[in-house]
N, C-alpha and C. Protein backbone atom coordinates (compact mmCIF):
# COMPACT_ATOMS: atom_id res chain seq x y z
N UNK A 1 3.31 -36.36 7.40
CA UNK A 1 4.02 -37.27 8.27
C UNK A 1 5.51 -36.96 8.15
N UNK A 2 6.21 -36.77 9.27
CA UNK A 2 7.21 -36.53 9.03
C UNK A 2 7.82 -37.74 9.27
N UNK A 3 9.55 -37.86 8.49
CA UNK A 3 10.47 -39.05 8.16
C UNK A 3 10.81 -39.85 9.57
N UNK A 4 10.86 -39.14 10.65
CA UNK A 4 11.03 -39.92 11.93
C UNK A 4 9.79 -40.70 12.18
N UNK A 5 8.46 -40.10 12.37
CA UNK A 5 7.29 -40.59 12.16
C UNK A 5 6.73 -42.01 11.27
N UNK A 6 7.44 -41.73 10.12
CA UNK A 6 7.38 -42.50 9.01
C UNK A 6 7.91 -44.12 9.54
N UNK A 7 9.43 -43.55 9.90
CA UNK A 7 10.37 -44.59 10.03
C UNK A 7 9.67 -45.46 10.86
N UNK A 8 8.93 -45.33 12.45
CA UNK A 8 8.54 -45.65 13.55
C UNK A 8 7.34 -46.09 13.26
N UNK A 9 6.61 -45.70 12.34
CA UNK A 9 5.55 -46.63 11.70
C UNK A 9 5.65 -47.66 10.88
N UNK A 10 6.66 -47.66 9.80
CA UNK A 10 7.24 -48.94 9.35
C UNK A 10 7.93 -49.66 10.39
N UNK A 11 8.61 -49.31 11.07
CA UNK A 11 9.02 -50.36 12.32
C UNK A 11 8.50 -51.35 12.58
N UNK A 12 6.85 -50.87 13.70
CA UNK A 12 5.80 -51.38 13.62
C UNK A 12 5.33 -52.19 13.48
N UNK A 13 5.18 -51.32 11.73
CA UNK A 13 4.21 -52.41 10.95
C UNK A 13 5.13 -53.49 10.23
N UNK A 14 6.51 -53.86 10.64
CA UNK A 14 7.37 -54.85 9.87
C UNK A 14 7.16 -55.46 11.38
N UNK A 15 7.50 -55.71 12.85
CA UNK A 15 6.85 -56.42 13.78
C UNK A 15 5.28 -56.96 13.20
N UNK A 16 4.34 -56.14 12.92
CA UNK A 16 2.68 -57.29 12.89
C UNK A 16 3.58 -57.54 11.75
N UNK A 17 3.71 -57.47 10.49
CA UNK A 17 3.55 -58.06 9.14
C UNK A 17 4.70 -59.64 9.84
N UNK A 18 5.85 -59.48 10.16
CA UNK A 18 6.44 -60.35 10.57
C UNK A 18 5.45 -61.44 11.56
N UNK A 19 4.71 -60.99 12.36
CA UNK A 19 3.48 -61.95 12.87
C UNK A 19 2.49 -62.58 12.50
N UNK A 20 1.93 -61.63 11.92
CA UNK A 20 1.03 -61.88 10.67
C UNK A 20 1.67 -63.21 9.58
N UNK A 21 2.87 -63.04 9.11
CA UNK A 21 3.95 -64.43 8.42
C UNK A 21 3.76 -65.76 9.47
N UNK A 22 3.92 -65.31 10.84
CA UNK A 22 3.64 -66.47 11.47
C UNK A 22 2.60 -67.02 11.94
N UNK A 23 1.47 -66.58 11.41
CA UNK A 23 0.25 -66.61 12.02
C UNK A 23 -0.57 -65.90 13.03
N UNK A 24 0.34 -65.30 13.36
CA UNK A 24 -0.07 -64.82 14.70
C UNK A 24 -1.11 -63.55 14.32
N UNK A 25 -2.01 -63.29 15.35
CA UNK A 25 -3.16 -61.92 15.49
C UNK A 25 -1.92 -60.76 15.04
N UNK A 26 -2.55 -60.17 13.81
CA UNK A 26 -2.17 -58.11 14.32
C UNK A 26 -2.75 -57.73 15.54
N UNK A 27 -1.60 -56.40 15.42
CA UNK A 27 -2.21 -55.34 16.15
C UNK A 27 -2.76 -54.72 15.48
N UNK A 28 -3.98 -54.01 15.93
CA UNK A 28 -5.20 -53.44 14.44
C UNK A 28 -4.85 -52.10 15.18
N UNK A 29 -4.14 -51.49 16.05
CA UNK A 29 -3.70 -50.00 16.15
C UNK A 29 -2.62 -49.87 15.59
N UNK A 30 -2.27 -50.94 14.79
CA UNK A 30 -0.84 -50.27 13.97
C UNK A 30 -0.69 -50.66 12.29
N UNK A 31 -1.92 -51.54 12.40
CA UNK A 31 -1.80 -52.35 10.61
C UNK A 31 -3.49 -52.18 10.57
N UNK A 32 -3.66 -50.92 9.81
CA UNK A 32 -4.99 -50.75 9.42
C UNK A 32 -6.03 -52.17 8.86
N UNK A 33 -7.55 -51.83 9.16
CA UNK A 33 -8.16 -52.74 8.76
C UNK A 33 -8.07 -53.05 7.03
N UNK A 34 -7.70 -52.26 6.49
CA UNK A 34 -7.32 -51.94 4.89
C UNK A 34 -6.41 -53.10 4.61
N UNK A 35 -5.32 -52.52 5.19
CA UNK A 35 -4.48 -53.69 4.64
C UNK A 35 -4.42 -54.97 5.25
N UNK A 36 -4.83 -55.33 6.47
CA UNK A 36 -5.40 -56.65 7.03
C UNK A 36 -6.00 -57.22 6.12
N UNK A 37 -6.96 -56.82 6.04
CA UNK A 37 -7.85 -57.50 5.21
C UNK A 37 -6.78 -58.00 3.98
N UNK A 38 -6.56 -56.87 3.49
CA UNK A 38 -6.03 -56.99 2.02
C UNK A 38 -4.72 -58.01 2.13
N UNK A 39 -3.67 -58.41 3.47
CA UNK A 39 -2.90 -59.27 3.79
C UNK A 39 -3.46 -60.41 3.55
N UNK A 40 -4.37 -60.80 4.35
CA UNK A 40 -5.61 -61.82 4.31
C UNK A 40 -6.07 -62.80 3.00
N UNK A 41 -6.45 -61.65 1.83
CA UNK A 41 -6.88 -62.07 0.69
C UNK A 41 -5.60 -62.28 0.01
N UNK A 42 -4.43 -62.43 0.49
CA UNK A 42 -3.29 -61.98 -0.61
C UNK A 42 -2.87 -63.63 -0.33
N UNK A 43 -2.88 -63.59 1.42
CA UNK A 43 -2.16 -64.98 1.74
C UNK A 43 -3.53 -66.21 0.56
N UNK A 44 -4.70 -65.69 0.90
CA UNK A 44 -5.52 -67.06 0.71
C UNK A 44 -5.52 -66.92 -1.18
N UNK A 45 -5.00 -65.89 -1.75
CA UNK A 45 -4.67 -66.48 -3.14
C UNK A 45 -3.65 -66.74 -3.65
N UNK A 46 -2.85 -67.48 -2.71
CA UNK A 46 -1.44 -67.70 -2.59
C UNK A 46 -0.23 -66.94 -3.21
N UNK A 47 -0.51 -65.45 -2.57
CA UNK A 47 0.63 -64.61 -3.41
C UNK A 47 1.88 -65.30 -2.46
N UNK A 48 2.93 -65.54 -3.06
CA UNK A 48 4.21 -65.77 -2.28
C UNK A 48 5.17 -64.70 -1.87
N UNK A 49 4.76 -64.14 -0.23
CA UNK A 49 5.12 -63.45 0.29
C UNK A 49 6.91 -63.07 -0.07
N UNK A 50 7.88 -63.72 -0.46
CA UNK A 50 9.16 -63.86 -0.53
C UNK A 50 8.95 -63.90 -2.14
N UNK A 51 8.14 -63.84 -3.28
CA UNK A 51 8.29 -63.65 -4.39
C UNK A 51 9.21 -62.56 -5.10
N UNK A 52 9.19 -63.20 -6.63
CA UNK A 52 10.16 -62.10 -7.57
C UNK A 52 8.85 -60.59 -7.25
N UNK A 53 10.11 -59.48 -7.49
CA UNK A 53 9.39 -58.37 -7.37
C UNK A 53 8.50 -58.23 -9.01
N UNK A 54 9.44 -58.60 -9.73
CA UNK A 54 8.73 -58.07 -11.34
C UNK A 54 7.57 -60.04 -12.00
N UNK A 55 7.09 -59.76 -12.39
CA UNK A 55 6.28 -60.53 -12.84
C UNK A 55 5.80 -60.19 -14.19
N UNK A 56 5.66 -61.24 -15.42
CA UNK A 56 5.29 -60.83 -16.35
C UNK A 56 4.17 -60.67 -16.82
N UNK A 57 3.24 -59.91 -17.59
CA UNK A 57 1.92 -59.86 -17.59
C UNK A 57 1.89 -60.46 -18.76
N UNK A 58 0.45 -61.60 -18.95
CA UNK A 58 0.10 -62.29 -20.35
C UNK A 58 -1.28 -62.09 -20.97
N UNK A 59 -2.12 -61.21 -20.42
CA UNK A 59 -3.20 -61.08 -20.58
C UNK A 59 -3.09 -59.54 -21.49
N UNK A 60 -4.01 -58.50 -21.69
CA UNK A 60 -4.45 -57.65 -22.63
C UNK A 60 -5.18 -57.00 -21.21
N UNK A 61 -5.17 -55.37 -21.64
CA UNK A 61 -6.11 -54.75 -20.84
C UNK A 61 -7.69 -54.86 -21.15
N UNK A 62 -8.08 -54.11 -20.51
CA UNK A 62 -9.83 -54.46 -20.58
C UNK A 62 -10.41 -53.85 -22.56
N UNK A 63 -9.14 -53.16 -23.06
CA UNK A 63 -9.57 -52.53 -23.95
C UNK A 63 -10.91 -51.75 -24.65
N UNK A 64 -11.34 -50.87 -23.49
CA UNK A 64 -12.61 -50.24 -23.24
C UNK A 64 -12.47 -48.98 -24.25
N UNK A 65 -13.81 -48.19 -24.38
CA UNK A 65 -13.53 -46.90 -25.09
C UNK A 65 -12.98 -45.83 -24.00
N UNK A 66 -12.81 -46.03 -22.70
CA UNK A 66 -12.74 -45.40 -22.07
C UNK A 66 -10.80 -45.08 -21.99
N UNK A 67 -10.42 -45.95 -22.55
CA UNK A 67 -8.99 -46.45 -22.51
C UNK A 67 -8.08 -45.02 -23.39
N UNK A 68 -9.05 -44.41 -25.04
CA UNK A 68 -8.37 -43.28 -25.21
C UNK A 68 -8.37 -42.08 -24.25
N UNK A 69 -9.52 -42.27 -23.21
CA UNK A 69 -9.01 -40.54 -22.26
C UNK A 69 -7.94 -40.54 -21.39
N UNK A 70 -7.42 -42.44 -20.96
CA UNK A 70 -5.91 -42.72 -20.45
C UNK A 70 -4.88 -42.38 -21.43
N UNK A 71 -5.06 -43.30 -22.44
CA UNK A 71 -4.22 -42.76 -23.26
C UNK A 71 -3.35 -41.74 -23.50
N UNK A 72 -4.52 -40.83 -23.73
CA UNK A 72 -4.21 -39.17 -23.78
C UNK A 72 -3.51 -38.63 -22.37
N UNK A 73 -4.04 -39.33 -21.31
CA UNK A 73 -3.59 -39.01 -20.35
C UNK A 73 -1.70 -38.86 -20.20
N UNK A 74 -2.12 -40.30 -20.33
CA UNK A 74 -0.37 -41.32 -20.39
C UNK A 74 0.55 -40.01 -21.57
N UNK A 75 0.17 -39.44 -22.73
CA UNK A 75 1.22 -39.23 -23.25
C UNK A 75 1.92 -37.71 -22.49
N UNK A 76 0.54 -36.88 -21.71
CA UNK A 76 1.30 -36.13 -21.25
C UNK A 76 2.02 -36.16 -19.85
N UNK A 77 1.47 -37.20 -19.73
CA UNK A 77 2.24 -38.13 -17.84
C UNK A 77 3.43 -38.13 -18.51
N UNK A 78 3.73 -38.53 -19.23
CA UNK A 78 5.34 -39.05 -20.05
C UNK A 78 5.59 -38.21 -20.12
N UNK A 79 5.97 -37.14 -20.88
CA UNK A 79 6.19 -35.71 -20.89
C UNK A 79 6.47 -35.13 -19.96
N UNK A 80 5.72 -34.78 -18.88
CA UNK A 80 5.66 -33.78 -17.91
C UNK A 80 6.63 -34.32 -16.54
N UNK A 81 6.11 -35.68 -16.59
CA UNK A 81 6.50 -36.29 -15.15
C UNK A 81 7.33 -37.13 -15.39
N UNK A 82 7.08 -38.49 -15.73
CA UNK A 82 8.28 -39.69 -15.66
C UNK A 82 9.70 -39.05 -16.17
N UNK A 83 10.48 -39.89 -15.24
CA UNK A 83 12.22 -39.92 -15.57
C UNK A 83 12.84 -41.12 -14.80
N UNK A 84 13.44 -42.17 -15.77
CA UNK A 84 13.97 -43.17 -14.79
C UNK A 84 15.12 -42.50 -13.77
N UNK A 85 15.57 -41.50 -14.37
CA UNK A 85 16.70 -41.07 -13.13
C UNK A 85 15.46 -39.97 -11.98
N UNK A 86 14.39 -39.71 -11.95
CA UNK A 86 13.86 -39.15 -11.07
C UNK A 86 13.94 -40.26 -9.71
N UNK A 87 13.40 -39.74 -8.02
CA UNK A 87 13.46 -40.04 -6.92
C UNK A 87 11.91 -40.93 -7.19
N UNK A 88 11.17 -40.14 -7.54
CA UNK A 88 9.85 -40.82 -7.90
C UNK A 88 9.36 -41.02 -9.29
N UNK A 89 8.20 -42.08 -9.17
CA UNK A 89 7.74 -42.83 -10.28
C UNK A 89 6.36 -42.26 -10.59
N UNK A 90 6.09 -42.08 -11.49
CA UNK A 90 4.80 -42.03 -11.77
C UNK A 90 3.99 -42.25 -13.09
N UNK A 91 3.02 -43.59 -11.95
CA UNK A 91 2.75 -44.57 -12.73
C UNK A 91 1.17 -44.51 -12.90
N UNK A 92 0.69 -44.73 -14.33
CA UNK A 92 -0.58 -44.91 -14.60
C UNK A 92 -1.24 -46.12 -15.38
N UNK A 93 -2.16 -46.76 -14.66
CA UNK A 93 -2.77 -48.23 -14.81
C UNK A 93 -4.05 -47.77 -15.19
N UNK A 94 -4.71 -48.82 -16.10
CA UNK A 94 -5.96 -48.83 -16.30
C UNK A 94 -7.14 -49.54 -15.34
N UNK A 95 -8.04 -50.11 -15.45
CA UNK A 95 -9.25 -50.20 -14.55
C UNK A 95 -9.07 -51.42 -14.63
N UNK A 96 -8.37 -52.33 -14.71
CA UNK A 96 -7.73 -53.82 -14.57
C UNK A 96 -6.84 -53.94 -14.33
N UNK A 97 -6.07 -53.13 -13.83
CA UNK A 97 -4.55 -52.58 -13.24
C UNK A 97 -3.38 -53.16 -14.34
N UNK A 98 -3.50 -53.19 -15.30
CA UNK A 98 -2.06 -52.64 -16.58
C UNK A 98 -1.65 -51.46 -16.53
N UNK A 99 -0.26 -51.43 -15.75
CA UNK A 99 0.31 -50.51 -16.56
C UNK A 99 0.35 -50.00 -18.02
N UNK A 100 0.10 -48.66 -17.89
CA UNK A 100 0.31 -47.87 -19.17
C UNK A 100 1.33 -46.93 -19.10
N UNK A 101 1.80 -46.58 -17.93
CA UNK A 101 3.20 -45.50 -18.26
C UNK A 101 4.07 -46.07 -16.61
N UNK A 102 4.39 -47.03 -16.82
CA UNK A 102 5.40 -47.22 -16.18
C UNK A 102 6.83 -48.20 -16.42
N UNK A 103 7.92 -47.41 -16.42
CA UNK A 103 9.46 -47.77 -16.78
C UNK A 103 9.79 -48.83 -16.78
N UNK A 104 8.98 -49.59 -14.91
CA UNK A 104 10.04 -50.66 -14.90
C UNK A 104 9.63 -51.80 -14.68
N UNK A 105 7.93 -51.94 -15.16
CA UNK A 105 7.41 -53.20 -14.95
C UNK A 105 5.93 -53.18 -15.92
N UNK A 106 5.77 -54.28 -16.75
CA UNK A 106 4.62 -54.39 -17.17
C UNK A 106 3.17 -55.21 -16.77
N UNK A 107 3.78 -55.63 -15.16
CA UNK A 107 2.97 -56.69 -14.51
C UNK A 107 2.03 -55.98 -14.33
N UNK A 108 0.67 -56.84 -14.18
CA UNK A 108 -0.47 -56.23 -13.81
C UNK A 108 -0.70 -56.31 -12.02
N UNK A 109 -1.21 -55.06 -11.93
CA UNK A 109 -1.16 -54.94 -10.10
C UNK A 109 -2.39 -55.34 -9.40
N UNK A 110 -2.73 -56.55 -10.19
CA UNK A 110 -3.65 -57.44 -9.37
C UNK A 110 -3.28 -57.59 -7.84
N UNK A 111 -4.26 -57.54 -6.96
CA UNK A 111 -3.73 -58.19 -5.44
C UNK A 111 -3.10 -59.34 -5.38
N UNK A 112 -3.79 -60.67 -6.03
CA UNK A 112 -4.02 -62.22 -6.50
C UNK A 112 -3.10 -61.91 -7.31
N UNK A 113 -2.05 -61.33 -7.74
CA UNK A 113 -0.58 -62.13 -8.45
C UNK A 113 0.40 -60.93 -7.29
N UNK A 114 0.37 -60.13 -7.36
CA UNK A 114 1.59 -59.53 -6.24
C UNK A 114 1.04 -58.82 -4.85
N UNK A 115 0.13 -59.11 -4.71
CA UNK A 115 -0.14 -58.59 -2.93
C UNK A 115 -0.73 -57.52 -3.08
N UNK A 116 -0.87 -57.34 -1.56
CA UNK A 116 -1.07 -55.95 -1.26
C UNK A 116 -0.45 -54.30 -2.19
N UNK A 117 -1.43 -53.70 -2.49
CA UNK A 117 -1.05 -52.35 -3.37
C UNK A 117 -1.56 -51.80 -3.04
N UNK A 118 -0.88 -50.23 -3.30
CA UNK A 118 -1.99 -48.59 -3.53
C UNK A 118 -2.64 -48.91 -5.10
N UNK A 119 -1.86 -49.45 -6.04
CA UNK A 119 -2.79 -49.24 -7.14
C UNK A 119 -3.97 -50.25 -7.28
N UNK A 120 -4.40 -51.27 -6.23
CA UNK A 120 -5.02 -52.17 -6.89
C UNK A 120 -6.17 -51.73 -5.31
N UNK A 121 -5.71 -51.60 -4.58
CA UNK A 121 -6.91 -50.44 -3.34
C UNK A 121 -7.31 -49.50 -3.59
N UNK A 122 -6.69 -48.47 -4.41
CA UNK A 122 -7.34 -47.60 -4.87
C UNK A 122 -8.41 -47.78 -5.83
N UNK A 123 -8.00 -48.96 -6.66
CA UNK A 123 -9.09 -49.39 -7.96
C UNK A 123 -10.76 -49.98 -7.96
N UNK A 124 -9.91 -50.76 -6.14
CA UNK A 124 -11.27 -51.73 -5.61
C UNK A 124 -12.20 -50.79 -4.41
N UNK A 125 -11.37 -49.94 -4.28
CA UNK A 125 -12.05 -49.15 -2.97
C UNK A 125 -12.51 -47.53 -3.64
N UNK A 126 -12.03 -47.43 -5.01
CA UNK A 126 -11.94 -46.16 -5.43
C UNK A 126 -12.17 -45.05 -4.85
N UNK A 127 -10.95 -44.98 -3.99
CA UNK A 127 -10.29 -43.91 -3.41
C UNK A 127 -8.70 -43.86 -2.86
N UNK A 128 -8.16 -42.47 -2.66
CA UNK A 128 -7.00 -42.38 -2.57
C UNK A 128 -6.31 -43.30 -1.52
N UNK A 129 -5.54 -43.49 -1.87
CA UNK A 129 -5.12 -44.42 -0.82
C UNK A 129 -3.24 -44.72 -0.84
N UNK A 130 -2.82 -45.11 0.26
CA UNK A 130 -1.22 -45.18 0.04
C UNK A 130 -0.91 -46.67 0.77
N UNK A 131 0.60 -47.09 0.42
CA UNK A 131 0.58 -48.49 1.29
C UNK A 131 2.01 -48.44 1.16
N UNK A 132 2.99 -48.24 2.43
CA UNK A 132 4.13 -47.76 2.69
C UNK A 132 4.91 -49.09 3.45
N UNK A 133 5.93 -48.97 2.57
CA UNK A 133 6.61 -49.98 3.60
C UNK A 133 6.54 -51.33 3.43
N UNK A 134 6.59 -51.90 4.89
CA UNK A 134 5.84 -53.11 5.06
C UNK A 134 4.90 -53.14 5.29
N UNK A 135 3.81 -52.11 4.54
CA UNK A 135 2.35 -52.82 5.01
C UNK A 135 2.48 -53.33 3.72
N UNK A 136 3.50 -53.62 2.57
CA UNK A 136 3.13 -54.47 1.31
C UNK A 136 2.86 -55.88 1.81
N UNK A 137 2.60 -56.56 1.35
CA UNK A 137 2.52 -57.93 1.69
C UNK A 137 3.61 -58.70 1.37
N UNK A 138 4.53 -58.64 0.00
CA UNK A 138 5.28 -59.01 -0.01
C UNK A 138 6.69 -58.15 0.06
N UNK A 139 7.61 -58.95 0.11
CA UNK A 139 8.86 -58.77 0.71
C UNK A 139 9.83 -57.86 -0.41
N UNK A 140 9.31 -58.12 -1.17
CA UNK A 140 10.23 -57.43 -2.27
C UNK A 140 9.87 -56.11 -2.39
N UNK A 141 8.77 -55.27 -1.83
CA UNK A 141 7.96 -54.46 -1.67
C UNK A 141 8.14 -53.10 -0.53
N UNK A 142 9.10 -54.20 0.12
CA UNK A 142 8.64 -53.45 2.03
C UNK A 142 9.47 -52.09 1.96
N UNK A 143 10.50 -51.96 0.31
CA UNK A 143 11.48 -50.34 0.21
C UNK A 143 10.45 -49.70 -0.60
N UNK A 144 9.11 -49.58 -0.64
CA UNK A 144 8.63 -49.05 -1.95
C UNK A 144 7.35 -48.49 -1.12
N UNK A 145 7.32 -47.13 -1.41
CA UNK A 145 5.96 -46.23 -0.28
C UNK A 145 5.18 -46.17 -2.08
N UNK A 146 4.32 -45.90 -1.88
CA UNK A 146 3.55 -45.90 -2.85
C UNK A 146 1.54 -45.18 -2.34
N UNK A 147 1.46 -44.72 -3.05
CA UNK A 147 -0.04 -43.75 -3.11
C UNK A 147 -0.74 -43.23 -4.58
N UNK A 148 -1.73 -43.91 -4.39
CA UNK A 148 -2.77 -44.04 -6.36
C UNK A 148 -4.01 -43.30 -5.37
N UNK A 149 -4.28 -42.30 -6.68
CA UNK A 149 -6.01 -41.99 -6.70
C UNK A 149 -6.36 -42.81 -7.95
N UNK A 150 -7.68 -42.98 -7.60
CA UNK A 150 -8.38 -43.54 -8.92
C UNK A 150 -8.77 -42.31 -9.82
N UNK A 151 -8.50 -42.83 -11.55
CA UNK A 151 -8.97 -41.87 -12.04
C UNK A 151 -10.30 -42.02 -12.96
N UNK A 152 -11.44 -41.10 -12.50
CA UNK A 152 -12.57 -42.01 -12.98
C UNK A 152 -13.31 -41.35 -14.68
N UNK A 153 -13.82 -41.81 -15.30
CA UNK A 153 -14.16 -41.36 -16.25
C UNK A 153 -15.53 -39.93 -16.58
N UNK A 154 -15.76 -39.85 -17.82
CA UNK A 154 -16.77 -38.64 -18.10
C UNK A 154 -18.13 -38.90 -17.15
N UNK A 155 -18.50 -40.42 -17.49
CA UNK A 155 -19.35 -41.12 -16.85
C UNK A 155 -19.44 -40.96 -15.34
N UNK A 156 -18.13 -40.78 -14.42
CA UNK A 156 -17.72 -41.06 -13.22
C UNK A 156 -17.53 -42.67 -13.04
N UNK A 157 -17.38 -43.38 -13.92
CA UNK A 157 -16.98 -44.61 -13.46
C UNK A 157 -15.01 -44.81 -13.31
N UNK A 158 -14.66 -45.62 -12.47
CA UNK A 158 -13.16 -45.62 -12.31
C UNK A 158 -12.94 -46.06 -13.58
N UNK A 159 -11.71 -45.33 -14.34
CA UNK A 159 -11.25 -46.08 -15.33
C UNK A 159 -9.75 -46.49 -15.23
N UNK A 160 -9.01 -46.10 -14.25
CA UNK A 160 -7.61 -46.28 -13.80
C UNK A 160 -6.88 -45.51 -12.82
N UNK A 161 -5.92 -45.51 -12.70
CA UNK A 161 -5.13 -44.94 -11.66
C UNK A 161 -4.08 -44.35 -11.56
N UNK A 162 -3.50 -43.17 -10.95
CA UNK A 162 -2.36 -42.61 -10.81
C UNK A 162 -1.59 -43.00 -9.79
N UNK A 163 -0.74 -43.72 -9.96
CA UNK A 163 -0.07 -44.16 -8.79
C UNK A 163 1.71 -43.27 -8.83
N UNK A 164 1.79 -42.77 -7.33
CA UNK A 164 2.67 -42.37 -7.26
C UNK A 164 3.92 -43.21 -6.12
N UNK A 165 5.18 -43.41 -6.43
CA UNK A 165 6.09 -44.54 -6.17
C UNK A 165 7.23 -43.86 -5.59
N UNK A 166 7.97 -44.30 -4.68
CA UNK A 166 9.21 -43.86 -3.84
C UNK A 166 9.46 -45.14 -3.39
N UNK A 167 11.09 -44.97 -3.71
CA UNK A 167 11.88 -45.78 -2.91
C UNK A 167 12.87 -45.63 -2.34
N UNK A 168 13.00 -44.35 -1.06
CA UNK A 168 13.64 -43.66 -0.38
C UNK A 168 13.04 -42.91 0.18
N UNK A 169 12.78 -43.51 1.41
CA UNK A 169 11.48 -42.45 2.30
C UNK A 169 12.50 -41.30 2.78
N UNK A 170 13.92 -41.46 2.88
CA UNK A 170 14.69 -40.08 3.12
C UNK A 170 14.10 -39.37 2.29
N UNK A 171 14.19 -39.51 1.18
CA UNK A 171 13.79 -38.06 -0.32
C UNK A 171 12.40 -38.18 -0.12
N UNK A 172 11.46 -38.92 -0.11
CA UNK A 172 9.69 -38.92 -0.15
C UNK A 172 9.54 -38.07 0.92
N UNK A 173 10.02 -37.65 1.91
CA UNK A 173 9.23 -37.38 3.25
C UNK A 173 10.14 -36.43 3.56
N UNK A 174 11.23 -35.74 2.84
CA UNK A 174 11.99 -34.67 3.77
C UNK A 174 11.65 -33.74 3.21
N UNK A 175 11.55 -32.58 4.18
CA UNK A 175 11.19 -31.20 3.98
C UNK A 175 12.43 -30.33 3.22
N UNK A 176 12.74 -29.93 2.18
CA UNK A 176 13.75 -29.14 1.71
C UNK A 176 13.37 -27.96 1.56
């Protein structure tokens, strides 16, 4: 997708999401059934669309055995990839959506506490998936493109996610 492309699709989709706030029908040729839906379930577990972006997490991850092949994962994610001064983030959650290697938030990326996500669609739908813009649900969200694969275990069961984060669709989307 190129950045003009990009732009003209967030456009868009900040018109339905702005309708969608007022009640009103989407357009389902411009705000996928994905995130409809997922708008849907966000309003009826009362995420507050105008909420803080960071939220604190009080719970514990699922603490599975499956948790050392993240682990291991996470230390060379750290290594190789993360930099708070990098353009992008890259972030890895477990199969209850805790962050495990990310800088700038320890909230869990439940739908039912912050909305609409790539990491928490990818987890429930386990598959790749992205959610740009304003198709977030909430507002604090609508500068942040974001795209998680699930990552699944020996077993093949999902055990977490790679989520990858931009907040500058100039740098995410230009060709250099």
């Amino acid at each position: 997708m190129s950045l003009n492309s990009l732009q003209q699709h967030v456009s868009r989709v900040k018109i339905e999401w702005e309708k969608f706030m007022q009640g009103e029908e989407v357009d389902r040729t411009v705000v996928s059934n994905v995130i409809k839906r997922s708008w849907v379930r966000s309003r009826a577990y009362g995420v507050d669309p105008d909420g803080p972006r960071l939220l604190s997490s009080t719970s514990e991850g699922d603490g599975t055995s499956e948790m050392s092949q993240l682990t291991s994962m996470n230390v060379n994610f750290a290594k190789l990839l993360s930099s708070d001064s990098s353009q992008y983030r890259i972030q890895l959650y477990d199969s209850a959506g805790f962050p495990l290697m990310n800088t700038r938030s320890n909230t869990q990326a439940l739908e039912k506490r912050i909305g609409t996500n790539s990491i928490w669609l990818a987890l429930t739908q386990d598959r790749v998936t992205s959610v740009l813009g304003y198709e977030h649900y909430r507002s604090t969200f609508h500068n942040t493109y974001g795209a998680a694969a699930p990552v699944h275990g020996l077993t093949g069961k999902v055990i977490g996610v790679v989520n990858v984060v931009c907040d500058d669709p100039g740098y995410c989307f230009s060709r250099k």
